[in-house]
PDB file of N, CA and C in Angstrom:
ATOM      1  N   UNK A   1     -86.706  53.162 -99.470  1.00  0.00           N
ATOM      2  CA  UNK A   1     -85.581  52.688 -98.714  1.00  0.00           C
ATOM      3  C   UNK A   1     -85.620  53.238 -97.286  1.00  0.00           C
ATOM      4  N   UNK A   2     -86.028  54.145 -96.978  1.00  0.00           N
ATOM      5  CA  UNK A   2     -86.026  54.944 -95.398  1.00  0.00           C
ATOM      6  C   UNK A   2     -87.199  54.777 -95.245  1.00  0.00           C
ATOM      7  N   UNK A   3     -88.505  53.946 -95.413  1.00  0.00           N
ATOM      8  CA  UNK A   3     -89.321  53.248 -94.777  1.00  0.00           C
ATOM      9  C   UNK A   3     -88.989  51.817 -94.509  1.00  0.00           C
ATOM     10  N   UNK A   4     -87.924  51.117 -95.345  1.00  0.00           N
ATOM     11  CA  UNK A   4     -87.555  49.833 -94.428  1.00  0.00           C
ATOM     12  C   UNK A   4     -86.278  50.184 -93.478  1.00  0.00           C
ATOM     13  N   UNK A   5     -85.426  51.487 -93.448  1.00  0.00           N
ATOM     14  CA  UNK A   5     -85.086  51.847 -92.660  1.00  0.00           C
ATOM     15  C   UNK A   5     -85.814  52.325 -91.044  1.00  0.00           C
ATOM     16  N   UNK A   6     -86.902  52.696 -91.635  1.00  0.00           N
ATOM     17  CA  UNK A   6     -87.994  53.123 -89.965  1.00  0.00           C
ATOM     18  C   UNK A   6     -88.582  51.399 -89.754  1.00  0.00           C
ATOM     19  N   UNK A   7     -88.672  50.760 -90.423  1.00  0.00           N
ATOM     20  CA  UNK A   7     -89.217  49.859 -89.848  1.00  0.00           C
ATOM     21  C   UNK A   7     -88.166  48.687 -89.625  1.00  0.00           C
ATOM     22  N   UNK A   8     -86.948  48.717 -89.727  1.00  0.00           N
ATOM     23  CA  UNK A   8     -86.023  47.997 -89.261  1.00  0.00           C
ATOM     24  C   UNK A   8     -85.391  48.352 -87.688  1.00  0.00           C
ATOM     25  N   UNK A   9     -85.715  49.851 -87.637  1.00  0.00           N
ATOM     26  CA  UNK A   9     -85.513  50.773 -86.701  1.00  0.00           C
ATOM     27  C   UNK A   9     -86.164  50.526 -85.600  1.00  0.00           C
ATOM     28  N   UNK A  10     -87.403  50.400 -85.769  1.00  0.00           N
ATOM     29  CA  UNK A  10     -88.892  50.312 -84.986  1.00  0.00           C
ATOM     30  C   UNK A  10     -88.556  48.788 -84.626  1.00  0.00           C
ATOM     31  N   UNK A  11     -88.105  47.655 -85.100  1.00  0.00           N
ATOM     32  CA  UNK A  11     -88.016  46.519 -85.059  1.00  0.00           C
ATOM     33  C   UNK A  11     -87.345  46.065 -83.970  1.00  0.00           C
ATOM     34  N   UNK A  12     -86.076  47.077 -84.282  1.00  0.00           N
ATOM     35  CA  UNK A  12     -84.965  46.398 -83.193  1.00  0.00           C
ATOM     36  C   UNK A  12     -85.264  47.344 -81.957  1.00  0.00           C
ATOM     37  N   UNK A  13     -86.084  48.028 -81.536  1.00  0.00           N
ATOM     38  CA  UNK A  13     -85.912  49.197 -80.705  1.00  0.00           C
ATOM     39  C   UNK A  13     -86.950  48.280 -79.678  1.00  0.00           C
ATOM     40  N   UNK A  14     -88.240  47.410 -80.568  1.00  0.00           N
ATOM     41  CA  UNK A  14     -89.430  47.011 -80.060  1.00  0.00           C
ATOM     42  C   UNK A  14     -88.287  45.120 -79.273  1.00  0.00           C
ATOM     43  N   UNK A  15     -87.174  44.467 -80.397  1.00  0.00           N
ATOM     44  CA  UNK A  15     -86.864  43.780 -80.070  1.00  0.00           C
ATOM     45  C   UNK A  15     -86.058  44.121 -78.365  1.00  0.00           C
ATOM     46  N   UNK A  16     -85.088  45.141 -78.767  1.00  0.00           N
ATOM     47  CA  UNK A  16     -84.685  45.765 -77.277  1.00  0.00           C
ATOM     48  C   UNK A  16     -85.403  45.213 -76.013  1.00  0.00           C
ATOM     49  N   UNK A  17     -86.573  46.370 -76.480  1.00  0.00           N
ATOM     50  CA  UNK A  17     -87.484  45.976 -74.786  1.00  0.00           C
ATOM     51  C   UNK A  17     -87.810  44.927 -74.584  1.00  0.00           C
ATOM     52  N   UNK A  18     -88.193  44.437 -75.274  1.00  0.00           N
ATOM     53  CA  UNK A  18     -88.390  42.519 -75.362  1.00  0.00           C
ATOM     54  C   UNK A  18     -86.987  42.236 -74.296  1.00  0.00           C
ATOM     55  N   UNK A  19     -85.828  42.282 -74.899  1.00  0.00           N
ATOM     56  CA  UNK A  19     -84.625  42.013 -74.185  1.00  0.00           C
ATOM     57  C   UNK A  19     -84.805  42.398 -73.008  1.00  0.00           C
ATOM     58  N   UNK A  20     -85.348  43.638 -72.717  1.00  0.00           N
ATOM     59  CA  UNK A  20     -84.644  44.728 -71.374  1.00  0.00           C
ATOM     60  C   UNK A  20     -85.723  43.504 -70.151  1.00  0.00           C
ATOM     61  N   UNK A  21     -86.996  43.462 -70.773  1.00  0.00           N
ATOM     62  CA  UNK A  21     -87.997  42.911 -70.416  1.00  0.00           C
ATOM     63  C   UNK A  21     -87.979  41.417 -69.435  1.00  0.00           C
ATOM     64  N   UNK A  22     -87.289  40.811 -70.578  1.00  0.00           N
ATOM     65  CA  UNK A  22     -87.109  39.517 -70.438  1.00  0.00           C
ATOM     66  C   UNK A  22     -85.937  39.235 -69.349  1.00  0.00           C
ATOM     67  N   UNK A  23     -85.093  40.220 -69.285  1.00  0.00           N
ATOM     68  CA  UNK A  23     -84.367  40.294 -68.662  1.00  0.00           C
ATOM     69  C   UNK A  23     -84.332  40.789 -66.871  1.00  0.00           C
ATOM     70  N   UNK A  24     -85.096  41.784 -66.856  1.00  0.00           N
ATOM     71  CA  UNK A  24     -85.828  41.995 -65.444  1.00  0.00           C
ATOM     72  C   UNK A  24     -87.162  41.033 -64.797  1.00  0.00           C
ATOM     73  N   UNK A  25     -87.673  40.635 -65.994  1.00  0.00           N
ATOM     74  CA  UNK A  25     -88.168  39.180 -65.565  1.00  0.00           C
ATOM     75  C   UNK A  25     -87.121  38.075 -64.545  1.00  0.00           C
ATOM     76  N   UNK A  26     -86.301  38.045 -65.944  1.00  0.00           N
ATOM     77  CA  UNK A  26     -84.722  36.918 -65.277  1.00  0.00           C
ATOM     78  C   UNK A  26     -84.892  37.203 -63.820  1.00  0.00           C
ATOM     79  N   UNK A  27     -84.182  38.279 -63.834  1.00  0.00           N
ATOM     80  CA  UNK A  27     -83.724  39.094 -62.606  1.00  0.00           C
ATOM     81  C   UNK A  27     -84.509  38.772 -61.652  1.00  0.00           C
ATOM     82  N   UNK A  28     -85.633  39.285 -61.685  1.00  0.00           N
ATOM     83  CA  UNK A  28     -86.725  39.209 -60.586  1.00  0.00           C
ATOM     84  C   UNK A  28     -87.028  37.535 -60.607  1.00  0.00           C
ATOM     85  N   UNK A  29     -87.735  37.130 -60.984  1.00  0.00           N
ATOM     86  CA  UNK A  29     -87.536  35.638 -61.025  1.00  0.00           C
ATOM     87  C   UNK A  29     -86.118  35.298 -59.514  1.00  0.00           C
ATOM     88  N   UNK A  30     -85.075  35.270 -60.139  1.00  0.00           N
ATOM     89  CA  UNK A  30     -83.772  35.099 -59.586  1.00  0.00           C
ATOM     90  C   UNK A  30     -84.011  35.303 -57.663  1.00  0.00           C
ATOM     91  N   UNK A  31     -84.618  36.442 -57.524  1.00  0.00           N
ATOM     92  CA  UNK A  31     -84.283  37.466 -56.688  1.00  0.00           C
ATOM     93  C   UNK A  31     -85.787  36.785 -55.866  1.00  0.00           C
ATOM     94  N   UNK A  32     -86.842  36.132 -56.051  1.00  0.00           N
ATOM     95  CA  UNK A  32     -87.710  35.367 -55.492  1.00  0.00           C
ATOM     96  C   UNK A  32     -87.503  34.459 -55.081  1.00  0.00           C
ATOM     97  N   UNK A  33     -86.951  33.470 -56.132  1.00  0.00           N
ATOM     98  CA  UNK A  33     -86.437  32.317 -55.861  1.00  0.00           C
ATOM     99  C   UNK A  33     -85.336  32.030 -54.786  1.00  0.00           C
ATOM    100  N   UNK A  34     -84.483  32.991 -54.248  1.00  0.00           N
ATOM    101  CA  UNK A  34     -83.539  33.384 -53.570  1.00  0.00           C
ATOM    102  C   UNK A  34     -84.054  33.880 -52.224  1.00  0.00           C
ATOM    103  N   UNK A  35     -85.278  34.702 -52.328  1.00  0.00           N
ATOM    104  CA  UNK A  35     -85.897  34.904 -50.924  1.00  0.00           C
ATOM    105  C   UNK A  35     -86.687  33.572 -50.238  1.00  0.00           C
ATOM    106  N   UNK A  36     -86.959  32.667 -51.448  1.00  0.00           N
ATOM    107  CA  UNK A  36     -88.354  31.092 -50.805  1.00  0.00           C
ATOM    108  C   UNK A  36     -87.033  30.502 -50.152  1.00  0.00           C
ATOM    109  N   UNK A  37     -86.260  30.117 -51.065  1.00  0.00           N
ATOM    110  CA  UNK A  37     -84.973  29.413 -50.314  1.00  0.00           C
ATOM    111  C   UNK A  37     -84.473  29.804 -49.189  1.00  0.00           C
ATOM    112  N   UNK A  38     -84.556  31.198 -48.562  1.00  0.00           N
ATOM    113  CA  UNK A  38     -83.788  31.566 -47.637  1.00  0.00           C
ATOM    114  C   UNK A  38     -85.263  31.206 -46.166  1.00  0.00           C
ATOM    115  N   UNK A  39     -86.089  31.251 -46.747  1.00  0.00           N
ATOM    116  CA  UNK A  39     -87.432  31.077 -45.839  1.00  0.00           C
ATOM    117  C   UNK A  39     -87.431  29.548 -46.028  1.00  0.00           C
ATOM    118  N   UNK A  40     -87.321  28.537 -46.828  1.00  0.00           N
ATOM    119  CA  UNK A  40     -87.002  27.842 -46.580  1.00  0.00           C
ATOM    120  C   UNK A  40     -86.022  27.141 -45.704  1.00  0.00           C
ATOM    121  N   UNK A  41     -84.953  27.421 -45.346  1.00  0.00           N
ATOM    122  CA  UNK A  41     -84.000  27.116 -44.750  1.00  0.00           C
ATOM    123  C   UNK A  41     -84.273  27.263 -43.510  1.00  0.00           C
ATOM    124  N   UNK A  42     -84.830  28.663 -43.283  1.00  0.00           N
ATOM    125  CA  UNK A  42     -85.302  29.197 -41.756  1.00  0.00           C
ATOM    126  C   UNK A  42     -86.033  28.039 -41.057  1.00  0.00           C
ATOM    127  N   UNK A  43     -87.365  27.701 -41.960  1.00  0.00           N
ATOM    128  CA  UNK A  43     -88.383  26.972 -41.836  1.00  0.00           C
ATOM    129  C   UNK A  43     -87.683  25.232 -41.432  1.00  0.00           C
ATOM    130  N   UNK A  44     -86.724  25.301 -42.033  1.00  0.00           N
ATOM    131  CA  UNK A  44     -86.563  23.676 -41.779  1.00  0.00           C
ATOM    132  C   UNK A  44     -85.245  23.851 -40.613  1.00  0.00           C
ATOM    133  N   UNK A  45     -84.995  25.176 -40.311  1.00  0.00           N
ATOM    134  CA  UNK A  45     -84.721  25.043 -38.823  1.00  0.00           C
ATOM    135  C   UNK A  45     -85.058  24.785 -37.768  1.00  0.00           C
ATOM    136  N   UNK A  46     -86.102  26.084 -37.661  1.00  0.00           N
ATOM    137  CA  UNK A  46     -87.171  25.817 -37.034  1.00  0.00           C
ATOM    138  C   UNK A  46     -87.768  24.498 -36.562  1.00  0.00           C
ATOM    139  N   UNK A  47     -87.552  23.760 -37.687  1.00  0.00           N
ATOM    140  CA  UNK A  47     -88.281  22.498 -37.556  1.00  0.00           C
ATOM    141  C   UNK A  47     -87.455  21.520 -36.807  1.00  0.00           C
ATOM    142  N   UNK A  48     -86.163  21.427 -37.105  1.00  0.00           N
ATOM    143  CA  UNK A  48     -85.022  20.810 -36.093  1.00  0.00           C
ATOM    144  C   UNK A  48     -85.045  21.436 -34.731  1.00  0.00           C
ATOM    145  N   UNK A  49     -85.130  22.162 -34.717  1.00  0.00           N
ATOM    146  CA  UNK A  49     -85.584  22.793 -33.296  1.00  0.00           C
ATOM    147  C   UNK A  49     -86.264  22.258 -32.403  1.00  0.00           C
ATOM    148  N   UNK A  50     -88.046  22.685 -32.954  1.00  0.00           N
ATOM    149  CA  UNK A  50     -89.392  21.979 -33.281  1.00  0.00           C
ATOM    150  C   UNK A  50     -88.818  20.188 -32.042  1.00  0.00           C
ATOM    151  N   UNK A  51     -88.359  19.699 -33.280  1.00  0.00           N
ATOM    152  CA  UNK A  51     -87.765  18.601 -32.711  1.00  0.00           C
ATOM    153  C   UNK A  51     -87.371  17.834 -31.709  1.00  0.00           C
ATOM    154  N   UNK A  52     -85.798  18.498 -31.501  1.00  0.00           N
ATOM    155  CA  UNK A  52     -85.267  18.616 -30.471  1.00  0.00           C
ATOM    156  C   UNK A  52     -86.389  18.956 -29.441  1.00  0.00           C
ATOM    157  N   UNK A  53     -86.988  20.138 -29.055  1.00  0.00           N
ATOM    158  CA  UNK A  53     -87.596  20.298 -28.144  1.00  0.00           C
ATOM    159  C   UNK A  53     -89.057  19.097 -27.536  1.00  0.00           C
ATOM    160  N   UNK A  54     -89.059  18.769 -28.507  1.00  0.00           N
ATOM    161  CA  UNK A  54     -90.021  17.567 -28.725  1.00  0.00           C
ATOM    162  C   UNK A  54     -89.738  16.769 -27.374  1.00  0.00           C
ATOM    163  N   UNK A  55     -88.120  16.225 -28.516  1.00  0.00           N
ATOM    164  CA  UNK A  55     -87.811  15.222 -27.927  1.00  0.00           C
ATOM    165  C   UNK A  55     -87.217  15.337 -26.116  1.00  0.00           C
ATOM    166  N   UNK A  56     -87.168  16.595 -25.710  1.00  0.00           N
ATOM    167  CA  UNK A  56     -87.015  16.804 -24.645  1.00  0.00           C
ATOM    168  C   UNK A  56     -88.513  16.883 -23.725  1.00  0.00           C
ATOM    169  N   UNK A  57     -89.256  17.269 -23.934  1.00  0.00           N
ATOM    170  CA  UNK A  57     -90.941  17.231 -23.596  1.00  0.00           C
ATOM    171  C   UNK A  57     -91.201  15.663 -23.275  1.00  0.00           C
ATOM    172  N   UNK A  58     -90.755  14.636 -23.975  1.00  0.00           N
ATOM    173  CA  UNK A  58     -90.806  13.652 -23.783  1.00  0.00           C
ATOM    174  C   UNK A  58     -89.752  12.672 -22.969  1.00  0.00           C
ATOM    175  N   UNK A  59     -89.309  13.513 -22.958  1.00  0.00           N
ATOM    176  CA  UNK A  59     -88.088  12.636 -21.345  1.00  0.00           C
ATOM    177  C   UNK A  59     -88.514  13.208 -20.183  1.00  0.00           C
ATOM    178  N   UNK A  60     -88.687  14.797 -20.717  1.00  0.00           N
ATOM    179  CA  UNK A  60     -89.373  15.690 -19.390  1.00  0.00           C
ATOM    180  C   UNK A  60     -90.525  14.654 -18.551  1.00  0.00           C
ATOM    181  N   UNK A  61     -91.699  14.268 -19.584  1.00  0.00           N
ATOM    182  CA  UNK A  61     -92.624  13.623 -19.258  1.00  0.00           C
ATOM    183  C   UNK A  61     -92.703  11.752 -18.722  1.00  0.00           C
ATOM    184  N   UNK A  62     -91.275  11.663 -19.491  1.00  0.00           N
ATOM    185  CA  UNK A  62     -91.104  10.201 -18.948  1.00  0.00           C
ATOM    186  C   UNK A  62     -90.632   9.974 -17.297  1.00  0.00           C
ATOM    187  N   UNK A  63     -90.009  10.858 -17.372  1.00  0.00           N
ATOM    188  CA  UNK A  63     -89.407  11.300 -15.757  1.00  0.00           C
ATOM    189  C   UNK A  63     -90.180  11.847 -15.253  1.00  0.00           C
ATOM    190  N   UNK A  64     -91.581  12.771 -14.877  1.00  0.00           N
ATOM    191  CA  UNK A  64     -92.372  13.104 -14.169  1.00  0.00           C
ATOM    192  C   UNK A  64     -93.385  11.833 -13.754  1.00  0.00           C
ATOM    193  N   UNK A  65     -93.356  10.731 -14.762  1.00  0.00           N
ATOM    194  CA  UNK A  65     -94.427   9.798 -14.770  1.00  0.00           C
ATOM    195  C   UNK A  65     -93.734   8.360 -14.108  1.00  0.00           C
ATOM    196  N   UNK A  66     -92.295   8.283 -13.859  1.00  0.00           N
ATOM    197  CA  UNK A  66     -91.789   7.579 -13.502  1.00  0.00           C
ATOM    198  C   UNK A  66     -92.635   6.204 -12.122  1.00  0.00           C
ATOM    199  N   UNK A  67     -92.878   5.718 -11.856  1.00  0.00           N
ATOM    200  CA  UNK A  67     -93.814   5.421 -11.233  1.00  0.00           C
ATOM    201  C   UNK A  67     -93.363   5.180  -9.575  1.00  0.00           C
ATOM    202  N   UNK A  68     -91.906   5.029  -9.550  1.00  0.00           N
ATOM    203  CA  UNK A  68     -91.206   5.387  -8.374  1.00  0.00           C
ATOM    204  C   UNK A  68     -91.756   6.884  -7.515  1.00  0.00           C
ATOM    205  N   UNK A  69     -91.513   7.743  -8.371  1.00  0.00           N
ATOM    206  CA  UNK A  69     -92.008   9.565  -8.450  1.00  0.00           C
ATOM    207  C   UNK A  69     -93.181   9.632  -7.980  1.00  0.00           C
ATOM    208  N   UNK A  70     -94.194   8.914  -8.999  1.00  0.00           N
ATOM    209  CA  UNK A  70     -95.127   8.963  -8.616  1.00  0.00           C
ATOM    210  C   UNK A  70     -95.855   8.671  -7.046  1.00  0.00           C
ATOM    211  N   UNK A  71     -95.669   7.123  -6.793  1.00  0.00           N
ATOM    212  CA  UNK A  71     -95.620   6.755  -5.634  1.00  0.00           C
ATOM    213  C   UNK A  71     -95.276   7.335  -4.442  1.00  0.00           C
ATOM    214  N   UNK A  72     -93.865   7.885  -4.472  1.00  0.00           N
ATOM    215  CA  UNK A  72     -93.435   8.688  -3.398  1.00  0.00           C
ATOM    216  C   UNK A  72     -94.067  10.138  -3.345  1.00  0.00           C
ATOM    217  N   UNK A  73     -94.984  10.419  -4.318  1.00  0.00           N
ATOM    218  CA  UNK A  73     -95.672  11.608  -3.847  1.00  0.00           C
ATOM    219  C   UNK A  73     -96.593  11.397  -3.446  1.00  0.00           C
ATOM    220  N   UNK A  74     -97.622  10.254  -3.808  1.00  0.00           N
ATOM    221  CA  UNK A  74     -98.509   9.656  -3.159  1.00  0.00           C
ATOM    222  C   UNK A  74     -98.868   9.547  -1.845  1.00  0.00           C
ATOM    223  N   UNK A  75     -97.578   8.881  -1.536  1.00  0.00           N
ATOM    224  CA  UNK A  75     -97.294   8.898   0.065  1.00  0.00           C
ATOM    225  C   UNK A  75     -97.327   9.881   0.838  1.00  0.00           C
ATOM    226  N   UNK A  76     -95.876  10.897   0.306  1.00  0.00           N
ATOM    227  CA  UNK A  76     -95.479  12.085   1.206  1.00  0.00           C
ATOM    228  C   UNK A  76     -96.682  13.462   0.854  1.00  0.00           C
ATOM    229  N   UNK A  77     -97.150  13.284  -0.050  1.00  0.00           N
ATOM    230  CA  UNK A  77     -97.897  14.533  -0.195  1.00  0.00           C
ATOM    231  C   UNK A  77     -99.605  14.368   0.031  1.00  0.00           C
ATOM    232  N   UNK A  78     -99.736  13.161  -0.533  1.00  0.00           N
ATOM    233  CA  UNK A  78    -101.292  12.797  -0.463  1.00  0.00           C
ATOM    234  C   UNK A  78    -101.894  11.933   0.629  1.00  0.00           C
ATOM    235  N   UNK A  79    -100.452  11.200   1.448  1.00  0.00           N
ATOM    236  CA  UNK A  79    -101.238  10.506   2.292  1.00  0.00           C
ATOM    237  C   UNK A  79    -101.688   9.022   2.174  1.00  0.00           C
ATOM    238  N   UNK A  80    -101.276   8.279   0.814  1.00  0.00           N
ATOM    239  CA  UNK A  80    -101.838   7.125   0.240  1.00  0.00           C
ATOM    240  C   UNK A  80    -100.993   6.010   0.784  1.00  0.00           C
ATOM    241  N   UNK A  81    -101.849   4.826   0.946  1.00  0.00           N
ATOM    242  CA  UNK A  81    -100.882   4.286   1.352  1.00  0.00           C
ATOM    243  C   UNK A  81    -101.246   2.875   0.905  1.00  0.00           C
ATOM    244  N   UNK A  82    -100.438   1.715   0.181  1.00  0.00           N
ATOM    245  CA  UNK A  82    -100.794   0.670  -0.610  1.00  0.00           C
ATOM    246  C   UNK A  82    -101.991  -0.201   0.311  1.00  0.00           C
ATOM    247  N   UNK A  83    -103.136  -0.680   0.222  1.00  0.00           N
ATOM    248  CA  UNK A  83    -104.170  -1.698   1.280  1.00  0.00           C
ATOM    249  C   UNK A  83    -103.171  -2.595   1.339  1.00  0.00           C
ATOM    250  N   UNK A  84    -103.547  -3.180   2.633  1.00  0.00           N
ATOM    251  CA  UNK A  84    -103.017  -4.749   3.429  1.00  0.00           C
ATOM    252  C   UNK A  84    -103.357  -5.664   2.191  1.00  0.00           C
ATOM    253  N   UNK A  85    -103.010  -6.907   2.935  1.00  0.00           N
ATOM    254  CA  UNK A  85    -103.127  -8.048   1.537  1.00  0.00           C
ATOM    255  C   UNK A  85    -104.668  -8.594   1.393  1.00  0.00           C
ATOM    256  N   UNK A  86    -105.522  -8.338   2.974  1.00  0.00           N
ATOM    257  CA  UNK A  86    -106.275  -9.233   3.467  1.00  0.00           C
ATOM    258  C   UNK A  86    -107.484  -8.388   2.719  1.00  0.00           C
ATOM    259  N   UNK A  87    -107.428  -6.312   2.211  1.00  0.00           N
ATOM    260  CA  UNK A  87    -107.876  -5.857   1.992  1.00  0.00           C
ATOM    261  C   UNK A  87    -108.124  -5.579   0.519  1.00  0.00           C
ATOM    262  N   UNK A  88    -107.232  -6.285   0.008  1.00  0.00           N
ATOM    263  CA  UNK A  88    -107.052  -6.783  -1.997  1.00  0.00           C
ATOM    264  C   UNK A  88    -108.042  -7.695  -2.098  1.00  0.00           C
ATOM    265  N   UNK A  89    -108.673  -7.720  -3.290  1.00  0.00           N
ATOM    266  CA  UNK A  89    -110.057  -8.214  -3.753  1.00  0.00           C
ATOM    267  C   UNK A  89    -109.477  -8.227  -5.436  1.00  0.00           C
ATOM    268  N   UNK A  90    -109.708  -9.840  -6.032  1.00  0.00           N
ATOM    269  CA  UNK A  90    -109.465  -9.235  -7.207  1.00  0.00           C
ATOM    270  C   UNK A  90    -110.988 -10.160  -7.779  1.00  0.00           C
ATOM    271  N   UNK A  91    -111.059  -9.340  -8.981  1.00  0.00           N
ATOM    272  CA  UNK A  91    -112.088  -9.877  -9.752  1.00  0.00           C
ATOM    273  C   UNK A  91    -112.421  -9.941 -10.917  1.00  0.00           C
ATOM    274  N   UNK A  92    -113.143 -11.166 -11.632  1.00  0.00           N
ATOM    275  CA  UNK A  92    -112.671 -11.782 -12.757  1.00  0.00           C
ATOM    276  C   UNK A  92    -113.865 -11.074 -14.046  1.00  0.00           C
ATOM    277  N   UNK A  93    -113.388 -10.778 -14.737  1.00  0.00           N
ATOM    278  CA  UNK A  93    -114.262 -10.356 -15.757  1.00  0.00           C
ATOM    279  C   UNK A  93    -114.849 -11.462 -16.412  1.00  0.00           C
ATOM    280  N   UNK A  94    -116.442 -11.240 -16.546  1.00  0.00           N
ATOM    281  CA  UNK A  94    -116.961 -12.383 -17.138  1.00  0.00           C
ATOM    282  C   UNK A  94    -116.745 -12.371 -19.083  1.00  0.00           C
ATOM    283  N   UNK A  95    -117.205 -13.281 -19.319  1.00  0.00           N
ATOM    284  CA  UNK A  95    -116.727 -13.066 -20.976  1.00  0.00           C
ATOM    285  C   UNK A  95    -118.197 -11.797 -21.659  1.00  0.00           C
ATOM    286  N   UNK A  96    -117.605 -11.573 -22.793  1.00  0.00           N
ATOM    287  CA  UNK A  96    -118.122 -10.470 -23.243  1.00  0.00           C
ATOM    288  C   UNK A  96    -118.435 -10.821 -24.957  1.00  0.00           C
ATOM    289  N   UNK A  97    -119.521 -11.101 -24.818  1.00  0.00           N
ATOM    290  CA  UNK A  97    -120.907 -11.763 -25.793  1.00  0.00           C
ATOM    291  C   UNK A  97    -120.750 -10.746 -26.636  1.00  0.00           C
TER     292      UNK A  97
END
């Protein structure tokens, strides 16, 4: 009788840690999953950001390329100045075999 007492003993002591086990698993598990999400969130800020700034790079660039802009620097900075009419030449591309 006090050997199925030690081994009922031994049973639940071995089931325990199983519990304690399974349980700091839980835990930790929990406590990962809770740090990806929070890096997640960061990350898909970032990315709205990302974005936004994008989309400013590209007005930036639409407005530097403006062709008004352009032109008038042409002029005032480089000196360019559109040829006369008599000095326009246009020419026809032949077909392409």
């Amino acid at each position: 009788m006090a050997a199925e007492v030690t081994k009922v003993a031994k049973l639940n002591v071995l089931l325990l840690f199983l519990a304690i086990t399974c349980a700091l698993g839980v835990v930790s598990s929990q406590h990962k999953a809770r740090k990806l999400f929070v890096e997640l969130q960061k990350e898909q800020e970032r990315a709205r950001q990302m974005e936004v700034e994008w989309g400013q790079l590209q007005l930036e660039q639409s407005t530097w390329a403006m062709p008004t802009r352009v032109e008038k620097i042409a002029g005032n900075q480089l000196q360019m100045q559109l040829p006369k009419g008599d000095r326009i030449q246009f020419v026809r591309m032949g077909k392409i075999k």
